[in-house]
Protein backbone atom coordinates (compact mmCIF):
# COMPACT_ATOMS: atom_id res chain seq x y z
CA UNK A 1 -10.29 1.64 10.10
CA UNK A 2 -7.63 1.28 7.19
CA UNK A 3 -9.31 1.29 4.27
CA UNK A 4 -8.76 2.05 0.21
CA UNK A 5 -9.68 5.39 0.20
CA UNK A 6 -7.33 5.95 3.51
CA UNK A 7 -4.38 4.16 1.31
CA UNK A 8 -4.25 6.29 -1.12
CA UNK A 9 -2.77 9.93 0.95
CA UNK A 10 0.49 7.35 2.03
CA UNK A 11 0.49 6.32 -1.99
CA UNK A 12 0.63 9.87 -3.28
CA UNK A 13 3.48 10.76 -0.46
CA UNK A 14 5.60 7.82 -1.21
CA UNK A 15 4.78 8.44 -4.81
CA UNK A 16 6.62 12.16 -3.98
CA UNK A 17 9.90 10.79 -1.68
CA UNK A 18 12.12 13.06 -2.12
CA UNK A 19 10.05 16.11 -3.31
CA UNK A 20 7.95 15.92 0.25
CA UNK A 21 7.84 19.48 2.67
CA UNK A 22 8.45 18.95 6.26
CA UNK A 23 5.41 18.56 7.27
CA UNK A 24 4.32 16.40 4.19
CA UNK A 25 7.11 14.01 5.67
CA UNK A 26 5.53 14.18 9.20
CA UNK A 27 2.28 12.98 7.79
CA UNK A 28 3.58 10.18 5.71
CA UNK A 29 5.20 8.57 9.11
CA UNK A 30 2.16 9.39 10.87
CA UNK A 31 0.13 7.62 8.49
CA UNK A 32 2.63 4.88 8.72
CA UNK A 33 2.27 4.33 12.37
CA UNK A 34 -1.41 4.36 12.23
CA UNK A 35 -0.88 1.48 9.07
CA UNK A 36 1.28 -0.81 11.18
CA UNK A 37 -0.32 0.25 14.50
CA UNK A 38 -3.86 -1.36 12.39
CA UNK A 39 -1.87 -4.35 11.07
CA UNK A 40 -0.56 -5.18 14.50
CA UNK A 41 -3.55 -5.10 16.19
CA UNK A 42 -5.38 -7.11 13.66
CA UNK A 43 -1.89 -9.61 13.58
CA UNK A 44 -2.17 -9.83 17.52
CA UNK A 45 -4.84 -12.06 17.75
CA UNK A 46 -3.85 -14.74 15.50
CA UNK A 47 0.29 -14.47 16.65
CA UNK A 48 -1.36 -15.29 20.69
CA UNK A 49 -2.89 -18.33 19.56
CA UNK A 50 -0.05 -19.15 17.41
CA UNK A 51 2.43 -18.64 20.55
CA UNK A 52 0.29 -20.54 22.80
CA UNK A 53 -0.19 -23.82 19.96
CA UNK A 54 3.87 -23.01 20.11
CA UNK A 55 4.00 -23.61 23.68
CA UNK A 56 1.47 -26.52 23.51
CA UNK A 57 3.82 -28.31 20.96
CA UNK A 58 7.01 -27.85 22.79
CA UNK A 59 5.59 -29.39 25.94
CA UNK A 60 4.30 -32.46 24.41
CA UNK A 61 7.70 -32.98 22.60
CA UNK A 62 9.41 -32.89 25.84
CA UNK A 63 7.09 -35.46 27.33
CA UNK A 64 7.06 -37.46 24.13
CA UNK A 65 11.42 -37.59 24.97
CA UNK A 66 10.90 -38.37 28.22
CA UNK A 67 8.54 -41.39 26.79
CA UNK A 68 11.12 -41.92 24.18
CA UNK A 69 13.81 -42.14 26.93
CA UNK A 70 11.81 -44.47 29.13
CA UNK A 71 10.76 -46.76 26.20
CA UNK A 72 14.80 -47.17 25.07
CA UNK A 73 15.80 -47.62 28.68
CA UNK A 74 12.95 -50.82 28.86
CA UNK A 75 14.24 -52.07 25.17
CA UNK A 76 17.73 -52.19 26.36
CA UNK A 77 16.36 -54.00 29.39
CA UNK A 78 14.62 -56.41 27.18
CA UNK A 79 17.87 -57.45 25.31
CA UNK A 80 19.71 -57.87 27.97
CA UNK A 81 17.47 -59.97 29.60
């Protein structure tokens, strides 16, 4: 788990860039992985049932045109009548 004290080895790198060793470099973008490897699978959850409310929406608002498209077609109907 990602937490405060685990921040603060990335902090100290980045605080360095440019001054890091080889292998002080390595560990920054392994720690940085890890970080965004954490974030995502937090993220992942939450983006699903975002995607899925996404899909939800866009298949109502193409039956809502089809309604739309029906409910013209019967006004036009109406007027000419």
């Amino acid at each position: 788990m990602w937490d405060e004290a685990k921040q603060q080895r990335p902090n100290e790198l980045q605080g360095q860039e440019g001054r890091l060793t080889e292998q002080e470099k390595q560990a920054l973008e392994q720690l940085l992985c890890e970080l965004e490897h954490e974030e995502w699978n937090t993220l992942r959850p939450a983006l699903e049932r975002l995607r899925r409310e996404q899909e939800q929406l866009q298949e109502q608002g193409g039956r809502l045109r089809v309604e739309n498209a029906v409910l013209a077609a019967l006004a036009a109907r109406q007027m000419v009548a």
